[in-house]
C-alpha atoms as a PDB file:
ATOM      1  CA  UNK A   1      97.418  80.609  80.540  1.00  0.00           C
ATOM      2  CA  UNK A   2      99.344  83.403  79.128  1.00  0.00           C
ATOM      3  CA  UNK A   3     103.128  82.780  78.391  1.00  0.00           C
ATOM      4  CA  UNK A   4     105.891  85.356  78.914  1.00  0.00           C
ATOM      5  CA  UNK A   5     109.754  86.212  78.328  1.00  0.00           C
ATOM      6  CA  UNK A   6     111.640  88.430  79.868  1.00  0.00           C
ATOM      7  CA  UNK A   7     113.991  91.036  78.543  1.00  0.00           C
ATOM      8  CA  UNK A   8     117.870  89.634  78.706  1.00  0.00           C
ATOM      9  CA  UNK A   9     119.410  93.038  79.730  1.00  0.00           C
ATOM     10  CA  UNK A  10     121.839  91.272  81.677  1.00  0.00           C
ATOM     11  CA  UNK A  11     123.143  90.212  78.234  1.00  0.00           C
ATOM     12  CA  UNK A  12     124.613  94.023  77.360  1.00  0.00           C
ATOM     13  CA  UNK A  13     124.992  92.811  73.601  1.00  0.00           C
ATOM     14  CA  UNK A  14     120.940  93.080  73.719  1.00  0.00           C
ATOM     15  CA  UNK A  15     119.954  95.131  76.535  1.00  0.00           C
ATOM     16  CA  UNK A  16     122.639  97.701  75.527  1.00  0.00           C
ATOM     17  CA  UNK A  17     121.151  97.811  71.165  1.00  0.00           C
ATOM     18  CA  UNK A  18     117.684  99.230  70.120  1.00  0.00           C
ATOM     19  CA  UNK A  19     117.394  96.815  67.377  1.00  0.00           C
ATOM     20  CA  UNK A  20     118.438  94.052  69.425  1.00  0.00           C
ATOM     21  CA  UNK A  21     115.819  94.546  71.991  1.00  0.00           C
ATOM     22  CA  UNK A  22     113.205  94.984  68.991  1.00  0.00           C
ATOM     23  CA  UNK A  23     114.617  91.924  67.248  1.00  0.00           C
ATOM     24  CA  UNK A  24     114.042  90.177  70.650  1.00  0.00           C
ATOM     25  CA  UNK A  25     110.276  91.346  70.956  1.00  0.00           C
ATOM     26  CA  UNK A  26     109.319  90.778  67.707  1.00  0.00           C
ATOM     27  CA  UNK A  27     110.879  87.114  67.972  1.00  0.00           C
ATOM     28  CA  UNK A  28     109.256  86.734  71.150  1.00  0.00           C
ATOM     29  CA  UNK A  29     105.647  87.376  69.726  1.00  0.00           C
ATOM     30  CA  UNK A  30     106.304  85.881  66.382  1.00  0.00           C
ATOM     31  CA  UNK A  31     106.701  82.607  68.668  1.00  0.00           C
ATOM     32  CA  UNK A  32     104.425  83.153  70.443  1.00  0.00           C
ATOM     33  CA  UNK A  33     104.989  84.148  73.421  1.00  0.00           C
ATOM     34  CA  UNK A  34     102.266  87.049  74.925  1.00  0.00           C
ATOM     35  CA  UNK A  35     103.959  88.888  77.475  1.00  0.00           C
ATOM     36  CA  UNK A  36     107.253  90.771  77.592  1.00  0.00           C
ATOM     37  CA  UNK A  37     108.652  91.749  81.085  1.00  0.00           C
ATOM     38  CA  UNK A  38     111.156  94.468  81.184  1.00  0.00           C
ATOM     39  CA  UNK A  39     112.763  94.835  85.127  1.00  0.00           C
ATOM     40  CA  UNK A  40     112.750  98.344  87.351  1.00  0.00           C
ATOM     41  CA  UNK A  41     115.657  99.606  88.660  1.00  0.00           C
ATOM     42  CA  UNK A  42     116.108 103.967  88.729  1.00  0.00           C
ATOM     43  CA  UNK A  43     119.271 103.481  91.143  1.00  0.00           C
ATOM     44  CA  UNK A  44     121.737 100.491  91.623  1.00  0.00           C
ATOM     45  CA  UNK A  45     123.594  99.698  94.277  1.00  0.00           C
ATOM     46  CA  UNK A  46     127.038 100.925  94.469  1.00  0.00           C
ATOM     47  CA  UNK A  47     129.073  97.740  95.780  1.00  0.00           C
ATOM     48  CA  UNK A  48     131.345 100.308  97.119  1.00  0.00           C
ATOM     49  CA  UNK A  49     129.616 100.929  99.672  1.00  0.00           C
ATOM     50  CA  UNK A  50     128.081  97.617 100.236  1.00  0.00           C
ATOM     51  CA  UNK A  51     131.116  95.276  99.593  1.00  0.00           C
ATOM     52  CA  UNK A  52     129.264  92.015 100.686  1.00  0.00           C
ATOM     53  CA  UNK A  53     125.859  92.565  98.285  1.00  0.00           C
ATOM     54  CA  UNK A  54     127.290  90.856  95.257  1.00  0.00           C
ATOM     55  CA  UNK A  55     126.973  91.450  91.129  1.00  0.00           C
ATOM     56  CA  UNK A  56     123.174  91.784  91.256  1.00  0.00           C
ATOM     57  CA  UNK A  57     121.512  94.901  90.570  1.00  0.00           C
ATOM     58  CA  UNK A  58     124.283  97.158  91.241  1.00  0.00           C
ATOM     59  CA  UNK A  59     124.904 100.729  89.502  1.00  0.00           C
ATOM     60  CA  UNK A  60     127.246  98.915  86.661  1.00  0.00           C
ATOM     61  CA  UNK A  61     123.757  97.159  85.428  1.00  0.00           C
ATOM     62  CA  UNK A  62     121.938  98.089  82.615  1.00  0.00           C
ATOM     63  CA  UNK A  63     118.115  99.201  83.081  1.00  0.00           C
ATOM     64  CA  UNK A  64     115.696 100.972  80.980  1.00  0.00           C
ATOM     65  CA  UNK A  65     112.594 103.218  82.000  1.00  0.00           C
ATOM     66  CA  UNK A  66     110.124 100.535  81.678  1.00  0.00           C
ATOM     67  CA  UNK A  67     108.132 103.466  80.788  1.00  0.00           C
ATOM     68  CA  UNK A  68     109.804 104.665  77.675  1.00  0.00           C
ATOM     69  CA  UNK A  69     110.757 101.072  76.937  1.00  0.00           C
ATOM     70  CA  UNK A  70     107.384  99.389  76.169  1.00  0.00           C
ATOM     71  CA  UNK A  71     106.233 102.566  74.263  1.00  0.00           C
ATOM     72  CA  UNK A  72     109.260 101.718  72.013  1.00  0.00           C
ATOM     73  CA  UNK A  73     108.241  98.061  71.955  1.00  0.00           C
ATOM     74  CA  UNK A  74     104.677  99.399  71.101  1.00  0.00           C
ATOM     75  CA  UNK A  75     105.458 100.678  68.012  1.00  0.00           C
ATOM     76  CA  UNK A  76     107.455  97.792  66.905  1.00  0.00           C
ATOM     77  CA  UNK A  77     104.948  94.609  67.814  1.00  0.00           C
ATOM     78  CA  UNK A  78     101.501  94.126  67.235  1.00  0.00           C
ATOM     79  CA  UNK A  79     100.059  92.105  69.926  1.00  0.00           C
ATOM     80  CA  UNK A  80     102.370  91.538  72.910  1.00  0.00           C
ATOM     81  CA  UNK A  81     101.680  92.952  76.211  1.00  0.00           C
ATOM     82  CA  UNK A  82     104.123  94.306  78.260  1.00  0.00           C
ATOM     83  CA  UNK A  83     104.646  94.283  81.993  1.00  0.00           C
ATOM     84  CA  UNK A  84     107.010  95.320  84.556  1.00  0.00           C
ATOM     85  CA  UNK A  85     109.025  92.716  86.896  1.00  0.00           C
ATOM     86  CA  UNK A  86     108.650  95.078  89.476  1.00  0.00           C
ATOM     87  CA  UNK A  87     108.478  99.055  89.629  1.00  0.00           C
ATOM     88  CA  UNK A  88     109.878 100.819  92.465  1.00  0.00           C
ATOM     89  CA  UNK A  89     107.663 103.571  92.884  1.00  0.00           C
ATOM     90  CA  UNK A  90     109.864 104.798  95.996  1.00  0.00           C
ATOM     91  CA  UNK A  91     112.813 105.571  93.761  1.00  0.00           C
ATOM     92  CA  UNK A  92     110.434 108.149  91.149  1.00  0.00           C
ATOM     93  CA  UNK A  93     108.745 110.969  91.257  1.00  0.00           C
ATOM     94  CA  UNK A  94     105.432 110.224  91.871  1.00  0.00           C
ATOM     95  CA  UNK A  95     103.681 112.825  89.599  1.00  0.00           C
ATOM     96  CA  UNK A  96     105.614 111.373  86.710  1.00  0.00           C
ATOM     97  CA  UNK A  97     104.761 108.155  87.651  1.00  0.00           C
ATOM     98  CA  UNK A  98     100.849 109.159  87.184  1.00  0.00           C
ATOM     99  CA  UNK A  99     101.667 111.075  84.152  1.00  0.00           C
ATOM    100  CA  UNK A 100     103.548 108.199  82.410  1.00  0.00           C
ATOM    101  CA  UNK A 101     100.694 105.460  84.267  1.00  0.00           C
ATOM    102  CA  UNK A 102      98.662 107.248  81.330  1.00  0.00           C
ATOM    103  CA  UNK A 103      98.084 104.506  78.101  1.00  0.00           C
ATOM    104  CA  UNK A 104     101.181 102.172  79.417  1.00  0.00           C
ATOM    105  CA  UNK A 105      99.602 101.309  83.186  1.00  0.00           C
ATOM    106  CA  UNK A 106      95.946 101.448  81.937  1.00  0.00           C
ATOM    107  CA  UNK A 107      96.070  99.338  78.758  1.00  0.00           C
ATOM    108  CA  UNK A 108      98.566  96.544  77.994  1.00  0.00           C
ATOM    109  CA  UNK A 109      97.824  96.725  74.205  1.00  0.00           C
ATOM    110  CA  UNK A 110      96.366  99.586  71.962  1.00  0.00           C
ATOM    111  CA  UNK A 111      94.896  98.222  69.163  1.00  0.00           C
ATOM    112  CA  UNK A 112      93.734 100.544  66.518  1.00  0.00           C
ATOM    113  CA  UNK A 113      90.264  99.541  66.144  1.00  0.00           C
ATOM    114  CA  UNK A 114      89.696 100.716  70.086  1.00  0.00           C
ATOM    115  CA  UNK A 115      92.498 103.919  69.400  1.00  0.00           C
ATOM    116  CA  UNK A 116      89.673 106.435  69.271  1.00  0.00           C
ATOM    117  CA  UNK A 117      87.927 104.981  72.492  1.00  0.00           C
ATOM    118  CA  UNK A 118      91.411 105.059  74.220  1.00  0.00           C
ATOM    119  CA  UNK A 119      91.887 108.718  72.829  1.00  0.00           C
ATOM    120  CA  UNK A 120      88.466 109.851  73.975  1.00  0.00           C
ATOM    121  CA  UNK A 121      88.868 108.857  77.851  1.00  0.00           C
ATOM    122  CA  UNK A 122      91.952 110.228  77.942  1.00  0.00           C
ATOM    123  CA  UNK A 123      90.426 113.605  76.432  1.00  0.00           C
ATOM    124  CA  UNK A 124      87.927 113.372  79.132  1.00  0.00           C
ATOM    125  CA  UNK A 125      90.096 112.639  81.904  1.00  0.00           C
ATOM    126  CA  UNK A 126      92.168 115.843  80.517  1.00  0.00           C
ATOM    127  CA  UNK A 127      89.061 118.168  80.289  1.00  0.00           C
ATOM    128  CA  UNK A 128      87.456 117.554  83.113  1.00  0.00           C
ATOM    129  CA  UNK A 129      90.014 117.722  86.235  1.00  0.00           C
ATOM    130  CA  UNK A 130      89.845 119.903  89.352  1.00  0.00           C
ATOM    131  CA  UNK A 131      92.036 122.429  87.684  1.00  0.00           C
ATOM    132  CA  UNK A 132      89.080 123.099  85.716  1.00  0.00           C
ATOM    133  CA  UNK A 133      86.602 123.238  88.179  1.00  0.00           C
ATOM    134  CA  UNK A 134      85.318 119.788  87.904  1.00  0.00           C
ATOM    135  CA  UNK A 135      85.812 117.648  91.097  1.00  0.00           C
ATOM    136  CA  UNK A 136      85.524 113.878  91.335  1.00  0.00           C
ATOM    137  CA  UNK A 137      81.711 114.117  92.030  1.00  0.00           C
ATOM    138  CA  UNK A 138      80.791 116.112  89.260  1.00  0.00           C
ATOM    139  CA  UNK A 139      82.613 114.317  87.228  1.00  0.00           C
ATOM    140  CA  UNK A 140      81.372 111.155  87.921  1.00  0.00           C
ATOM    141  CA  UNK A 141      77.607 112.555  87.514  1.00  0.00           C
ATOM    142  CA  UNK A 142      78.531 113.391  84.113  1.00  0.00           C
ATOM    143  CA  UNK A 143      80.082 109.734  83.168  1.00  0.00           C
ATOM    144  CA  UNK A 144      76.172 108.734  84.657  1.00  0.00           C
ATOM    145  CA  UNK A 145      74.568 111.133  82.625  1.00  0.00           C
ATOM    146  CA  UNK A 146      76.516 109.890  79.411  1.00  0.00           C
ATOM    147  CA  UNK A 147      75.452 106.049  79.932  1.00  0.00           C
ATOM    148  CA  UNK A 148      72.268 106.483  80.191  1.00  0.00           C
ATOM    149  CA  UNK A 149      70.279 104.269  77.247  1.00  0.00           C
ATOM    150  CA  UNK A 150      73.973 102.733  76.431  1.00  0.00           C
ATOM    151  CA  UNK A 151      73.024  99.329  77.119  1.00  0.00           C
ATOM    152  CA  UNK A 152      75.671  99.022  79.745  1.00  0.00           C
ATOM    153  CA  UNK A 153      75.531  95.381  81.470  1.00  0.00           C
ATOM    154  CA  UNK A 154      77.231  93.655  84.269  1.00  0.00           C
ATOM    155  CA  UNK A 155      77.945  89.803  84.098  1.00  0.00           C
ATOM    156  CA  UNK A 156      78.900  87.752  87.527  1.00  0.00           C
ATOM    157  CA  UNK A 157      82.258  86.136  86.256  1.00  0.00           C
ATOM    158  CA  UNK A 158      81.713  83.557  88.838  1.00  0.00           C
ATOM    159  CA  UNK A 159      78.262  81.596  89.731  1.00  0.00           C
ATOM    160  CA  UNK A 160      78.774  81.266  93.717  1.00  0.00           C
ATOM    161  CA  UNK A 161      77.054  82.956  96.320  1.00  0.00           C
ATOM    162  CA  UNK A 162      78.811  86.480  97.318  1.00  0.00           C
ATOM    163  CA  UNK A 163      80.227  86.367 100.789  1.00  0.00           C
ATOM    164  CA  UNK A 164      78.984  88.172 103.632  1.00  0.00           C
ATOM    165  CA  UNK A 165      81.378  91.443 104.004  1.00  0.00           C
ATOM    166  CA  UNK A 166      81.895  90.443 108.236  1.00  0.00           C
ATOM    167  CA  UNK A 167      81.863  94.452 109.236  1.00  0.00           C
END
């Protein structure tokens, strides 16, 4: 079981100071702890117009770009993985979304032994898009073509008996 903190950005002393939310995720791995969650919230709700919703998540709140956030927090931990309490996908531009998806939503931790293998995807993801000419068949011919004699394997995780799909 993995153990996890979240970020106090209710407390504005923290949420509100760089070095106080680095001090907090370095003091949260140096304990121990292997996951840092960081909530999602573009817009808050202006109690203005919504008298009875209450002090929760309203437009006086502070909240980061989870996005930008755990990039920060890359560069200033070694082994923690980050995660988002939620991420309200409705509320962003969805092309940005993908964009920013890129290392953060794919990999929870870069370490640099695997950097160059994380580089190189990404360089083929970049190279070999439709704007190019290269549709999804193509290029997943060419990912076949480059594992041939790799040694690729595939281990059952589990030892049951697959279930019969009922359609």
């Amino acid at each position: 079981m993995k153990l996890g903190v979240a970020l106090p950005f209710i407390d504005v002393a923290v949420g509100g100071d760089p070095a106080a939310i680095r001090e907090f995720a370095q003091t949260a791995e140096e304990i121990g702890y292997q996951d840092l969650a960081a909530p999602d919230h573009v817009l808050g709700v202006n109690v203005a117009s919504r008298p009875d919703w209450g002090d929760r998540n309203t437009s006086a709140d502070l909240f980061h770009d989870p996005f930008a956030l755990f990039g920060f927090l890359a560069a200033c931990t070694r082994n923690i993985e980050f995660s988002t309490q939620v991420l309200i996908l409705a509320q962003r531009q969805a092309v940005l979304v993908a964009k920013r998806r890129g290392i953060n939503g794919v990999y929870q931790h870069v370490s640099p032994t695997h950097l160059k293998r994380y580089v190189a995807e990404f360089d083929f993801r970049y190279n070999n898009r439709v704007g190019l000419g290269v549709d999804d068949v193509q290029r997943t011919e060419k990912v076949a073509r480059g594992a041939v004699g790799k040694g690729l394997t595939y281990q059952r995780t589990r030892q049951q008996p697959e279930a019969e799909i009922p359609f």
